[in-house]
Structures are given as structure tokens and as C-alpha cells.
ModelCIF file with pLDDT and N, C-alpha, C, O atoms, coordinates in Angstrom:
data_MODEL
#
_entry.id   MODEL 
#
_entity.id                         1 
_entity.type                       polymer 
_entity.pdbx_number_of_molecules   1 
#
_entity_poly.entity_id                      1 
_entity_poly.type                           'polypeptide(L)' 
_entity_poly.nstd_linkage                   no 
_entity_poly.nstd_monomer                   no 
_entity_poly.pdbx_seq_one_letter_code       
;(UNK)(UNK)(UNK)(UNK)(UNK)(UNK)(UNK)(UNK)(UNK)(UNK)(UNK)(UNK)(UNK)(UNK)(UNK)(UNK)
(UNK)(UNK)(UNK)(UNK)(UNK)(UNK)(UNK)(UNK)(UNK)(UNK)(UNK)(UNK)(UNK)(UNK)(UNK)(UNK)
(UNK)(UNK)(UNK)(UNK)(UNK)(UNK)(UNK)(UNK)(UNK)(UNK)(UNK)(UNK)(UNK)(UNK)(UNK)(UNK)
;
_entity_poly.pdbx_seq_one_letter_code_can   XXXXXXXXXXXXXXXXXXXXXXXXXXXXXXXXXXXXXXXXXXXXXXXX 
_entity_poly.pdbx_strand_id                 A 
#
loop_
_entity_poly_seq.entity_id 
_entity_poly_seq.num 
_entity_poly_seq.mon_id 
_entity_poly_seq.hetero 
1 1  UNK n 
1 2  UNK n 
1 3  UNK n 
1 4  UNK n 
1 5  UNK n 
1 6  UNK n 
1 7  UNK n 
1 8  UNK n 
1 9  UNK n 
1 10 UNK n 
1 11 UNK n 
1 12 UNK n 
1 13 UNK n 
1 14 UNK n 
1 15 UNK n 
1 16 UNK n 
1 17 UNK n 
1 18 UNK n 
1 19 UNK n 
1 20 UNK n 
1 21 UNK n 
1 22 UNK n 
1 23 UNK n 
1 24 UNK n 
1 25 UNK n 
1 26 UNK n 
1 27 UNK n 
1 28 UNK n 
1 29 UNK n 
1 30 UNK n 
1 31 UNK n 
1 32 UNK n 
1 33 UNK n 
1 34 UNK n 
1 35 UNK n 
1 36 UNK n 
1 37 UNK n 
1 38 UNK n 
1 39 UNK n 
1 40 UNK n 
1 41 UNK n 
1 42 UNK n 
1 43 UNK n 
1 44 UNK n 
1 45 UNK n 
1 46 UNK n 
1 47 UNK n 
1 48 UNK n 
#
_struct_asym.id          A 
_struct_asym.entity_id   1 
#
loop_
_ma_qa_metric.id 
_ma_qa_metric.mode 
_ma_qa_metric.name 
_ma_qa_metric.software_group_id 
_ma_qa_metric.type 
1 global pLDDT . pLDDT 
2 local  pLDDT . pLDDT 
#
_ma_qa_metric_global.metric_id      1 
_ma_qa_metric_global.metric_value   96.90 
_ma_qa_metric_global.model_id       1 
_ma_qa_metric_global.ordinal_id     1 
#
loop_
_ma_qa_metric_local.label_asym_id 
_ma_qa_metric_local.label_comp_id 
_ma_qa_metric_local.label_seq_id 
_ma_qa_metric_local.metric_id 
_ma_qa_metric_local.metric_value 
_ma_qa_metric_local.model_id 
_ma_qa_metric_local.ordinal_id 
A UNK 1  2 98.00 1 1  
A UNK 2  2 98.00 1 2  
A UNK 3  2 98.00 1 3  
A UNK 4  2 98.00 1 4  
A UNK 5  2 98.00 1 5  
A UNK 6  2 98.00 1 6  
A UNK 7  2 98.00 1 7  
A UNK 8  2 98.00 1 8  
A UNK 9  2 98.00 1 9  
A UNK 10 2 98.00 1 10 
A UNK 11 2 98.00 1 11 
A UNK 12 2 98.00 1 12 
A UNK 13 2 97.00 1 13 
A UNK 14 2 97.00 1 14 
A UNK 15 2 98.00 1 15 
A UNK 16 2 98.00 1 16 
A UNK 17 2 98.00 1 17 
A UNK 18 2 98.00 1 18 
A UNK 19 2 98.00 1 19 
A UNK 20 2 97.00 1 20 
A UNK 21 2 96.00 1 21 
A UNK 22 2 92.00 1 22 
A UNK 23 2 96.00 1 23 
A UNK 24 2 98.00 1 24 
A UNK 25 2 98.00 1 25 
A UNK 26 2 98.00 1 26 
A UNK 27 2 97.00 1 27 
A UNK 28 2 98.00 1 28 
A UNK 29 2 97.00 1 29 
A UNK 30 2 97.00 1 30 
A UNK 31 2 98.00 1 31 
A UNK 32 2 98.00 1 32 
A UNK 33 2 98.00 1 33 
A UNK 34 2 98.00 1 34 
A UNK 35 2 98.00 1 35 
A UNK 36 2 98.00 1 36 
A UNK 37 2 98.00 1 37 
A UNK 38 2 98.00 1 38 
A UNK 39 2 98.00 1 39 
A UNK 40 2 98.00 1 40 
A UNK 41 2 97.00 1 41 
A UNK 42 2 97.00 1 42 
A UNK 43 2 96.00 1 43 
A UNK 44 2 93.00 1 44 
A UNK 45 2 93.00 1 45 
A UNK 46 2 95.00 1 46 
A UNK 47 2 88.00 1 47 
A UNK 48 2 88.00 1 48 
#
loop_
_atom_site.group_PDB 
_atom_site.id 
_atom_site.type_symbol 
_atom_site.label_atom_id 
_atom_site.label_alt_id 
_atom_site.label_comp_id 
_atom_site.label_asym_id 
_atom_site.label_entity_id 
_atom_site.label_seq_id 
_atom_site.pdbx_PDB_ins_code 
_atom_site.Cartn_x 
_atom_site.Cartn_y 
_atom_site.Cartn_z 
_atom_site.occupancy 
_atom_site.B_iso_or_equiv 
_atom_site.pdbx_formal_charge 
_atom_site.auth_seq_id 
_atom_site.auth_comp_id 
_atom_site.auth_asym_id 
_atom_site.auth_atom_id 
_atom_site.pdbx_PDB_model_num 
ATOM 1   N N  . UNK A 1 1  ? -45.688 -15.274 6.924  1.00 98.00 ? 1  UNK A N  1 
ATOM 2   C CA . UNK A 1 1  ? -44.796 -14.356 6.224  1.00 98.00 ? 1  UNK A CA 1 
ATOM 3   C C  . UNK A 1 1  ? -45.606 -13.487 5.271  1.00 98.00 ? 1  UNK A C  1 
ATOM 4   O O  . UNK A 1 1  ? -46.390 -13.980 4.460  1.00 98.00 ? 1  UNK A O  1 
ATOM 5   N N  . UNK A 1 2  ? -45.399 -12.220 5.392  1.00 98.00 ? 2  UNK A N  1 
ATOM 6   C CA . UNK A 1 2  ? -45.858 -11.077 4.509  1.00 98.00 ? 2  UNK A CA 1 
ATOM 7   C C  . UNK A 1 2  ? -45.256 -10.881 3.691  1.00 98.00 ? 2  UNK A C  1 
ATOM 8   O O  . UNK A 1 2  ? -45.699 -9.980  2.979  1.00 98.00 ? 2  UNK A O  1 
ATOM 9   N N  . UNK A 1 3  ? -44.105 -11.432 3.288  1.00 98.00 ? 3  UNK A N  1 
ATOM 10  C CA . UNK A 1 3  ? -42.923 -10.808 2.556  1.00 98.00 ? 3  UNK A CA 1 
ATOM 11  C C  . UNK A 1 3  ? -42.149 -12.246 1.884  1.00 98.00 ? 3  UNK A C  1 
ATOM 12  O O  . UNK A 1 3  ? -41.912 -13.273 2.520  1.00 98.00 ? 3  UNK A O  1 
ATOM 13  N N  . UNK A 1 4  ? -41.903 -12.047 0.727  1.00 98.00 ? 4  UNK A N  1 
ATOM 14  C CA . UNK A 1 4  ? -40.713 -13.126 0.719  1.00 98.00 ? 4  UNK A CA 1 
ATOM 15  C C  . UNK A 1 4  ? -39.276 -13.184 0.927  1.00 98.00 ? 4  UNK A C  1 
ATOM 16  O O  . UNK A 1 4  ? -38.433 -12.504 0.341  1.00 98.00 ? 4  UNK A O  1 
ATOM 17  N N  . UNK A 1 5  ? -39.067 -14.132 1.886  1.00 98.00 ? 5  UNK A N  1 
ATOM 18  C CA . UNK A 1 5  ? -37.548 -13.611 2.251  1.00 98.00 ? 5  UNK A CA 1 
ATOM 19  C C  . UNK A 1 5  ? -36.120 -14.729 1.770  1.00 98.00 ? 5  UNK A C  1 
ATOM 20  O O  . UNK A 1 5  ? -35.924 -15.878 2.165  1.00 98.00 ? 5  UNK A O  1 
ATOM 21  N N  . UNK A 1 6  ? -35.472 -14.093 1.023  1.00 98.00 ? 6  UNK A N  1 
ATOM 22  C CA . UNK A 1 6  ? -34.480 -14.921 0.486  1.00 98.00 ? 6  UNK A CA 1 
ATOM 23  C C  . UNK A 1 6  ? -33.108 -15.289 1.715  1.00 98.00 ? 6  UNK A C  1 
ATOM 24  O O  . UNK A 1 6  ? -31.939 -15.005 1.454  1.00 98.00 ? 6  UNK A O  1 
ATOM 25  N N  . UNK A 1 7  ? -33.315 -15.613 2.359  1.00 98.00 ? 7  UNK A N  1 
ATOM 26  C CA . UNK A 1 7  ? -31.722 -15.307 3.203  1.00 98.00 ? 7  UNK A CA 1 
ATOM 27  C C  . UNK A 1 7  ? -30.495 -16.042 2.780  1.00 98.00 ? 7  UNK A C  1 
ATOM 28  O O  . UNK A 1 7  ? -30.418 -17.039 2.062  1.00 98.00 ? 7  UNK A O  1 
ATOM 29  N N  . UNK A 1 8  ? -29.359 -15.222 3.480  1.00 98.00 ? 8  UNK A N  1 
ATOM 30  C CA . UNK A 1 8  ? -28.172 -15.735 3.594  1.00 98.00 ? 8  UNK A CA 1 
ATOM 31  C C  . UNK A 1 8  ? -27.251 -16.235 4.381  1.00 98.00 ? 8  UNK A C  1 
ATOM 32  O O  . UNK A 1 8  ? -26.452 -15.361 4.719  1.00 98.00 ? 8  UNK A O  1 
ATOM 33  N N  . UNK A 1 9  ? -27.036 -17.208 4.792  1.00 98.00 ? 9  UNK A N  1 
ATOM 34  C CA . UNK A 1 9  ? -26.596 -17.843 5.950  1.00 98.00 ? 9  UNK A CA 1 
ATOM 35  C C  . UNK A 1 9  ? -25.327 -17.075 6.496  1.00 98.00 ? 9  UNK A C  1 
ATOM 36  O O  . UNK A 1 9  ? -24.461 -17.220 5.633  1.00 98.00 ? 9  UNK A O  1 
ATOM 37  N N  . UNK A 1 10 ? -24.977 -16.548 7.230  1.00 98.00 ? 10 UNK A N  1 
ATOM 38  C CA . UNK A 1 10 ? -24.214 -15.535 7.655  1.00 98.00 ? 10 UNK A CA 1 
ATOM 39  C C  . UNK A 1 10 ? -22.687 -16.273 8.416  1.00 98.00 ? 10 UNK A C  1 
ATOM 40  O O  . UNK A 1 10 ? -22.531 -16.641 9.581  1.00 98.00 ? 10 UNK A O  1 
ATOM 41  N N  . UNK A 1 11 ? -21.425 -16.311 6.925  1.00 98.00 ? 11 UNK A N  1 
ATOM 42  C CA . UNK A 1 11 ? -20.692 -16.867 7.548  1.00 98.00 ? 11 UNK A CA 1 
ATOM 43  C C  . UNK A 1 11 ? -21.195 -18.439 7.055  1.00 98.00 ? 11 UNK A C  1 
ATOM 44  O O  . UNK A 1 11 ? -22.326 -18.817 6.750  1.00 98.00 ? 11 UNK A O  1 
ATOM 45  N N  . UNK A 1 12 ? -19.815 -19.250 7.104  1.00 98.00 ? 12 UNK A N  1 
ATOM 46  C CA . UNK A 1 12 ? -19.674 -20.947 6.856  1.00 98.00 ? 12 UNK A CA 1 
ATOM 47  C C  . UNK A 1 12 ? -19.529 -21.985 8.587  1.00 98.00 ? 12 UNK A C  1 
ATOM 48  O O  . UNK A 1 12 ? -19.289 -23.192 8.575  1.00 98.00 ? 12 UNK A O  1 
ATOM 49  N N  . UNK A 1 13 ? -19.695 -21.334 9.642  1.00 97.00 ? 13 UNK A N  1 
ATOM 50  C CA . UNK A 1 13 ? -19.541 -22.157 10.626 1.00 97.00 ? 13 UNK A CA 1 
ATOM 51  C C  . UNK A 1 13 ? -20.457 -22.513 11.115 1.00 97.00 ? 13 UNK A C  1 
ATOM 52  O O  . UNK A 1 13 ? -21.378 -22.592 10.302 1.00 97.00 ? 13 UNK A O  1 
ATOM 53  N N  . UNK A 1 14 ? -20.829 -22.912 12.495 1.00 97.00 ? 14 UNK A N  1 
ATOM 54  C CA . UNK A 1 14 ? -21.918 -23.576 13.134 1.00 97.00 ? 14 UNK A CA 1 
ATOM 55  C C  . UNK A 1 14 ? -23.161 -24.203 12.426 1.00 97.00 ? 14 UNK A C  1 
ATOM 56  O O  . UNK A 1 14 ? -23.569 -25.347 12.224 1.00 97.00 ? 14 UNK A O  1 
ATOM 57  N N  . UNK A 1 15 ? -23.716 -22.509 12.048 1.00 98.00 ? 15 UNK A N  1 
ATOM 58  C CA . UNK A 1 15 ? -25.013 -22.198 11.657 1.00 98.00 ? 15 UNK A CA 1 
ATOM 59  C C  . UNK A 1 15 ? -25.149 -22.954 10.125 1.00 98.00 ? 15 UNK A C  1 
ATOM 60  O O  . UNK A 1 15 ? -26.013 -23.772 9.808  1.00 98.00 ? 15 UNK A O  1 
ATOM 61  N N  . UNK A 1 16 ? -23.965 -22.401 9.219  1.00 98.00 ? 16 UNK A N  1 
ATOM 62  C CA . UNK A 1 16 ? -24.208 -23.202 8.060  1.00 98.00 ? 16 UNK A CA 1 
ATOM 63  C C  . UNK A 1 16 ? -24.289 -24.441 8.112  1.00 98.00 ? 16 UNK A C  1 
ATOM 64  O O  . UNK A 1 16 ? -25.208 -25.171 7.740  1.00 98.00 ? 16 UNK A O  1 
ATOM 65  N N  . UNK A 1 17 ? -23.063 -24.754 8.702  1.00 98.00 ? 17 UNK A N  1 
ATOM 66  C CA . UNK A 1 17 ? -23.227 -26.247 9.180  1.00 98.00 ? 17 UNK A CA 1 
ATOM 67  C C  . UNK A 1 17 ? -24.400 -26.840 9.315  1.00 98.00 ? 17 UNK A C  1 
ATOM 68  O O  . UNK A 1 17 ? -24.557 -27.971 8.854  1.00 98.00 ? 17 UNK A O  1 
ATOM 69  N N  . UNK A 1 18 ? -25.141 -26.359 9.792  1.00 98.00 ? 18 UNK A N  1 
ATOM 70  C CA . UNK A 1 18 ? -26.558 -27.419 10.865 1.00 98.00 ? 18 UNK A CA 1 
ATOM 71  C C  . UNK A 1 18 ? -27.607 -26.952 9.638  1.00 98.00 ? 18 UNK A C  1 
ATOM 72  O O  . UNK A 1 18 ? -28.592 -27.620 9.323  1.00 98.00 ? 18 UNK A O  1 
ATOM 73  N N  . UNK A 1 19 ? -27.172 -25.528 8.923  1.00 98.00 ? 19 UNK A N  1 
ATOM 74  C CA . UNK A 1 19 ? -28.879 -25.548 8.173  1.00 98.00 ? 19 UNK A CA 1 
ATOM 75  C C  . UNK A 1 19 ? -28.687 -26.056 6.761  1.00 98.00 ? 19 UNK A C  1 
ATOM 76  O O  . UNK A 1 19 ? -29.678 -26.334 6.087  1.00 98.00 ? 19 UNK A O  1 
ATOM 77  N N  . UNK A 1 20 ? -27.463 -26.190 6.280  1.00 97.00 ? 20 UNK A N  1 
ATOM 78  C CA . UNK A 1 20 ? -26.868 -26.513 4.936  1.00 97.00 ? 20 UNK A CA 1 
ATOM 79  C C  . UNK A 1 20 ? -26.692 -28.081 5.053  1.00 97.00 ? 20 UNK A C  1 
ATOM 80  O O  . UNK A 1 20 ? -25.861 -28.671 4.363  1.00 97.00 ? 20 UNK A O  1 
ATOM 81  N N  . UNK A 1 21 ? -27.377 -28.621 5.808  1.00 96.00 ? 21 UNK A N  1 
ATOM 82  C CA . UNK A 1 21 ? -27.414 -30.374 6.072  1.00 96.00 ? 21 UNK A CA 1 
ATOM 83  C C  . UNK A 1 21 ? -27.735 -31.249 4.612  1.00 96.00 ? 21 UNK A C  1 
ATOM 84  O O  . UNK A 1 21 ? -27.246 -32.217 4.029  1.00 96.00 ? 21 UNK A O  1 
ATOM 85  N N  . UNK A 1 22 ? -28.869 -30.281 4.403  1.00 92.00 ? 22 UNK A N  1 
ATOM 86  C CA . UNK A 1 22 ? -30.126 -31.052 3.522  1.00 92.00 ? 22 UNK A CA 1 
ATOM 87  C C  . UNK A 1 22 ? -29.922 -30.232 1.721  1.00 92.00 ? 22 UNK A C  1 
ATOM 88  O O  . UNK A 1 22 ? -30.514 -30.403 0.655  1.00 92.00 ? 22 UNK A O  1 
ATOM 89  N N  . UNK A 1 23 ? -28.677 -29.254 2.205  1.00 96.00 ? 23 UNK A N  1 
ATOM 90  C CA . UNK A 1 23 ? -28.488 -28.204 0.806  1.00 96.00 ? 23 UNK A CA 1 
ATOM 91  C C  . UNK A 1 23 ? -29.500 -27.140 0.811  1.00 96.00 ? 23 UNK A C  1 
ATOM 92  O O  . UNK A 1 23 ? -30.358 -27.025 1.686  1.00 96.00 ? 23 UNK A O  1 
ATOM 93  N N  . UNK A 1 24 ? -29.333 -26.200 -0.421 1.00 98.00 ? 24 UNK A N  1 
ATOM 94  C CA . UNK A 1 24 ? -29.620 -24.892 -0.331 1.00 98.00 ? 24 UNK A CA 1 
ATOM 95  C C  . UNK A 1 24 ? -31.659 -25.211 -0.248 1.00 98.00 ? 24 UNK A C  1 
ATOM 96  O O  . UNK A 1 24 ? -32.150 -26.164 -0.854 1.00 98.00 ? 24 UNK A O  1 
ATOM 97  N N  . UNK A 1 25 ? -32.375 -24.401 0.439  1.00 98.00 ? 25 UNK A N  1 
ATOM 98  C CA . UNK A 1 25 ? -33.742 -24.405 0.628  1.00 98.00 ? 25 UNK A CA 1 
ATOM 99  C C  . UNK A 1 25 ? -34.499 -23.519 -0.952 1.00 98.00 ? 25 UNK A C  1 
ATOM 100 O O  . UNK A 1 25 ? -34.036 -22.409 -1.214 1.00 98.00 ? 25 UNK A O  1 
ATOM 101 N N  . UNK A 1 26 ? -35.076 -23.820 -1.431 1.00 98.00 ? 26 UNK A N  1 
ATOM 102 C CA . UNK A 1 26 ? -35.349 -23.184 -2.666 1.00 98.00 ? 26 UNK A CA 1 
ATOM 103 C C  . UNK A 1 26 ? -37.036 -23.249 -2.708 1.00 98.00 ? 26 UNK A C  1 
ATOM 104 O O  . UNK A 1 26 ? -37.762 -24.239 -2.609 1.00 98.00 ? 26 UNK A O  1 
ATOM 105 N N  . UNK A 1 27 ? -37.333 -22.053 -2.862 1.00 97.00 ? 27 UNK A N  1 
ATOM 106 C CA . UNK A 1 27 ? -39.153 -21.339 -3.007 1.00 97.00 ? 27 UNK A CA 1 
ATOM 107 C C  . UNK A 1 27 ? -40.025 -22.501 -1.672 1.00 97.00 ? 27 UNK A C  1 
ATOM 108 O O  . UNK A 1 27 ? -41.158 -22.982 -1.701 1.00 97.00 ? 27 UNK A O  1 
ATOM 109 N N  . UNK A 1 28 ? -39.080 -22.615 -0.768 1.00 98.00 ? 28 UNK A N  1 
ATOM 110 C CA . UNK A 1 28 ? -40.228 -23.117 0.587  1.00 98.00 ? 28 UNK A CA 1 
ATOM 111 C C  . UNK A 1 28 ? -41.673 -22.323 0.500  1.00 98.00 ? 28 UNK A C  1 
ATOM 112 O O  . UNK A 1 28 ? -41.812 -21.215 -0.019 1.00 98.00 ? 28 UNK A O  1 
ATOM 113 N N  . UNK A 1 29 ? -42.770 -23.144 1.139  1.00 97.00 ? 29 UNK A N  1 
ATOM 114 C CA . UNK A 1 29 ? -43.829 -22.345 1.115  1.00 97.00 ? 29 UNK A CA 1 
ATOM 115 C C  . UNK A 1 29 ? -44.690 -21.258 0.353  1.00 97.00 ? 29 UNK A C  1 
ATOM 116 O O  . UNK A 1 29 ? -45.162 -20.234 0.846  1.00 97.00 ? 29 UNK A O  1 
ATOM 117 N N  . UNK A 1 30 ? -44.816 -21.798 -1.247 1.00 97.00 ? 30 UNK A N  1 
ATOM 118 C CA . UNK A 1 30 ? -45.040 -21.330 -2.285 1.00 97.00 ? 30 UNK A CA 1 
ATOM 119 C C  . UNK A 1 30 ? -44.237 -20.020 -2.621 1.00 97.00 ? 30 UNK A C  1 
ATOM 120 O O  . UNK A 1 30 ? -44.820 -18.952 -2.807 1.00 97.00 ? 30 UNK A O  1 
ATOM 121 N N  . UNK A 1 31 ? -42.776 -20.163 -2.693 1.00 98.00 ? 31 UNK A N  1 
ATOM 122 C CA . UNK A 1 31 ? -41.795 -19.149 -2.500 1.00 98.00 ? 31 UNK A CA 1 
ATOM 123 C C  . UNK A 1 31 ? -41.957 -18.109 -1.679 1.00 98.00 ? 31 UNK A C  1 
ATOM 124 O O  . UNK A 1 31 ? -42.297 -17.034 -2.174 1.00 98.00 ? 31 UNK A O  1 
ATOM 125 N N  . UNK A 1 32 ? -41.781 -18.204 -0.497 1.00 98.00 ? 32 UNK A N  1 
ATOM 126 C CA . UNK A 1 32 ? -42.099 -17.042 0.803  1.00 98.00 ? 32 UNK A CA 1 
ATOM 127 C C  . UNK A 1 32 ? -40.214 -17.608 1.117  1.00 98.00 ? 32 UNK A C  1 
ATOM 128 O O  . UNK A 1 32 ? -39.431 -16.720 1.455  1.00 98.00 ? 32 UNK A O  1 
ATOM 129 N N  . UNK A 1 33 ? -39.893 -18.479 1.028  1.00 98.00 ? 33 UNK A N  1 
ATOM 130 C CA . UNK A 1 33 ? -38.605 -18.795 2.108  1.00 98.00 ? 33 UNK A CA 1 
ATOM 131 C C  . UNK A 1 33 ? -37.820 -19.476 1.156  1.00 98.00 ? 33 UNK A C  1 
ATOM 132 O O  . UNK A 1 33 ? -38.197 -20.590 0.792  1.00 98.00 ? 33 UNK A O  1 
ATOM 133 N N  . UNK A 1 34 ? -36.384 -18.791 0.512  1.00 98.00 ? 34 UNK A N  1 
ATOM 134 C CA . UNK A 1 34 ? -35.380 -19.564 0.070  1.00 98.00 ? 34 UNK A CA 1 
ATOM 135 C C  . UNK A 1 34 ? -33.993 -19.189 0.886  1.00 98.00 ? 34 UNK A C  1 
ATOM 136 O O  . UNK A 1 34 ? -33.930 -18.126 1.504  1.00 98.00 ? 34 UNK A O  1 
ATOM 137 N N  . UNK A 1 35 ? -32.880 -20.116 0.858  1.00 98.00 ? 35 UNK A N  1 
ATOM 138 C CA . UNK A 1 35 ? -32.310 -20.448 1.674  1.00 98.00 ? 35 UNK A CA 1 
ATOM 139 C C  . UNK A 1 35 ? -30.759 -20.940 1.031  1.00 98.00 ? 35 UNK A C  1 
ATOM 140 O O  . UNK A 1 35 ? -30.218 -22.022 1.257  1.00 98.00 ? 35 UNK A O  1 
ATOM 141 N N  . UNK A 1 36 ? -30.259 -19.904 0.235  1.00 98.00 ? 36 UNK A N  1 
ATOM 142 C CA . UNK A 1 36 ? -29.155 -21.030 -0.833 1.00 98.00 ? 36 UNK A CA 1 
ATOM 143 C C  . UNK A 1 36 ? -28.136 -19.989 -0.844 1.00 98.00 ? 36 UNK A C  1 
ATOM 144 O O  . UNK A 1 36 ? -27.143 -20.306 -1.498 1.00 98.00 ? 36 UNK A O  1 
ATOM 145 N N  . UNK A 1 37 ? -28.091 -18.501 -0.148 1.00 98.00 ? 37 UNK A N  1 
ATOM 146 C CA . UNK A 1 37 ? -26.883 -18.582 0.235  1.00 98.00 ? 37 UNK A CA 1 
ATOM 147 C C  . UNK A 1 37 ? -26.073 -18.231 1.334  1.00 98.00 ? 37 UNK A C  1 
ATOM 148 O O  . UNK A 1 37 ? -26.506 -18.362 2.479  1.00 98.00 ? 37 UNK A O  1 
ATOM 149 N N  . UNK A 1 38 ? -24.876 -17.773 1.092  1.00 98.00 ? 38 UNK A N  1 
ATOM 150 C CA . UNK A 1 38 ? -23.943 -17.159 2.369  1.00 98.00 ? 38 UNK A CA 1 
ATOM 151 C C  . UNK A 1 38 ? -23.545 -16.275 2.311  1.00 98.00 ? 38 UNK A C  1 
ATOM 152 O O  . UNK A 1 38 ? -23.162 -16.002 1.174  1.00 98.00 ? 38 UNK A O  1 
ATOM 153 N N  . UNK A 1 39 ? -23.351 -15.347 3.219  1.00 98.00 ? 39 UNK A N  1 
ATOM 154 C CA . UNK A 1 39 ? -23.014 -13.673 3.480  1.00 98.00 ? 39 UNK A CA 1 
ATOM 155 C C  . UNK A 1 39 ? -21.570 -14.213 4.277  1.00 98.00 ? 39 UNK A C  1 
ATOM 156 O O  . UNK A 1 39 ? -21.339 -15.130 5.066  1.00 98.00 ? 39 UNK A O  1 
ATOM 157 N N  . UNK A 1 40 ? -20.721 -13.118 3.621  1.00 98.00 ? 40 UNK A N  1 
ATOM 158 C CA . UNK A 1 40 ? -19.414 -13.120 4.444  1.00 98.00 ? 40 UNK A CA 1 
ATOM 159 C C  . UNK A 1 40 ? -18.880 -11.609 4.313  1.00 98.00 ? 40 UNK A C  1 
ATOM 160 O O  . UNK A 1 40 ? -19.158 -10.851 3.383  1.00 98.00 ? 40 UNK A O  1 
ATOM 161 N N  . UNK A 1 41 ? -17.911 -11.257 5.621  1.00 97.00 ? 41 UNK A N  1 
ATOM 162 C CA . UNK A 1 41 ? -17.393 -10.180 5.470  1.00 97.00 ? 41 UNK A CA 1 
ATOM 163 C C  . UNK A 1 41 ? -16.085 -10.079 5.115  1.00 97.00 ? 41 UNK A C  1 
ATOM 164 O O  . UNK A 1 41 ? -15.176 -10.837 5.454  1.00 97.00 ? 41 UNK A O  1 
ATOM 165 N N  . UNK A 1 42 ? -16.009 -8.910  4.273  1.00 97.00 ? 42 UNK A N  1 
ATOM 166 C CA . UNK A 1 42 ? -14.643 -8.604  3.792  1.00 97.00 ? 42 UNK A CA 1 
ATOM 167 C C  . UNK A 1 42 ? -13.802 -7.197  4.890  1.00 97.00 ? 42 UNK A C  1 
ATOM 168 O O  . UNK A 1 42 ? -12.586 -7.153  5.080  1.00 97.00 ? 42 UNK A O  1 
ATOM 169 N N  . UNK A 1 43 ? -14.700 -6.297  5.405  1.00 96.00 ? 43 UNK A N  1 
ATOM 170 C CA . UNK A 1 43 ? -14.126 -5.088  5.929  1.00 96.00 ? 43 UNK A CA 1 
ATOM 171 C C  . UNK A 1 43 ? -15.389 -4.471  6.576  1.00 96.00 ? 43 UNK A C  1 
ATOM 172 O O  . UNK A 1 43 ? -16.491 -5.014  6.496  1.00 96.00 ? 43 UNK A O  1 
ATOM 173 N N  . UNK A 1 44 ? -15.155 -3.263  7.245  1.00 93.00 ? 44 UNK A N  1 
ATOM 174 C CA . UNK A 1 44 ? -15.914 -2.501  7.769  1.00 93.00 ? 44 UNK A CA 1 
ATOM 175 C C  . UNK A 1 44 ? -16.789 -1.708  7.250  1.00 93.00 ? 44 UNK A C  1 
ATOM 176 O O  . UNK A 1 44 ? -17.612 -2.111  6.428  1.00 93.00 ? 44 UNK A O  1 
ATOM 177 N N  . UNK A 1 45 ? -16.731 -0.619  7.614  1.00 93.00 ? 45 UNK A N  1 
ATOM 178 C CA . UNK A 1 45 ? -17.418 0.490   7.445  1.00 93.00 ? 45 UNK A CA 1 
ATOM 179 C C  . UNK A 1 45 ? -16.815 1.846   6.818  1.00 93.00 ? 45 UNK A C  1 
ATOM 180 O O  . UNK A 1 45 ? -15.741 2.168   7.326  1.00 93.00 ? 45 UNK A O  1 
ATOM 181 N N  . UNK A 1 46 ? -17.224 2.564   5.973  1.00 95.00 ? 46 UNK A N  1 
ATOM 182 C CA . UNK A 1 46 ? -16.730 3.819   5.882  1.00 95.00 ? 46 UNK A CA 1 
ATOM 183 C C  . UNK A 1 46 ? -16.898 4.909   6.460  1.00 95.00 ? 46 UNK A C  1 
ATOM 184 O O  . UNK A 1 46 ? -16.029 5.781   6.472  1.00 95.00 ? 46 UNK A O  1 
ATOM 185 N N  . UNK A 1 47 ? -18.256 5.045   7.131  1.00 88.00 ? 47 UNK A N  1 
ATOM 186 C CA . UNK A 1 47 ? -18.316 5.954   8.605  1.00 88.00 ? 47 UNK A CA 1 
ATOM 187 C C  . UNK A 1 47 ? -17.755 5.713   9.495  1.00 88.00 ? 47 UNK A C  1 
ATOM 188 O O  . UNK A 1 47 ? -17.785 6.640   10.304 1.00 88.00 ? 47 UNK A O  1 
ATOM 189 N N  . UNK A 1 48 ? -17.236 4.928   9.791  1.00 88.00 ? 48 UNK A N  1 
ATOM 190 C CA . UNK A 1 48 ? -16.336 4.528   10.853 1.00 88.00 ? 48 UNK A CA 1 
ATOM 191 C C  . UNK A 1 48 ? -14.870 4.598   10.739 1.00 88.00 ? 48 UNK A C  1 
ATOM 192 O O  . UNK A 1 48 ? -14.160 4.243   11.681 1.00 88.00 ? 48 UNK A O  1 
#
């Protein structure tokens, strides 16, 4: 990793499920990879 990347688990089903086992991931790999939250959608787009 070149970059540090914070992500957000996209959505509470499957995926959270299986990666949220062990709880939120915090400064993995001398902080390159944290892992603590969730993205959800409310609506679309305004170009659209």
C-alpha cells in the first residue's frame, strides 16, 4: 500500500457480517489499513 486507506464497509449485510467478526480493524500495518466503518445509502443522485 502507497496510500493509507481507511474503508467503509458498504452496507450491514453479508460483507459486514464476515469482516466485522473480530470488530472494527484499527491502524493495521503501521496505519496503512483501518477498518471501523459503514457506508450506507440514503438516495441518489442529483444529475440524474
Amino acid at each position: 500500500l502507497t496510500a493509507r486507506i481507511y474503508a467503509m464497509i458498504r452496507d450491514t449485510g453479508d460483507s459486514f457480517n464476515a469482516i466485522s467478526k473480530d470488530g472494527p480493524l484499527i491502524g493495521y500495518g503501521n496505519d496503512f489499513l483501518s477498518v471501523r466503518a459503514v457506508k450506507l445509502f440514503a438516495d441518489g443522485a442529483l444529475g440524474s
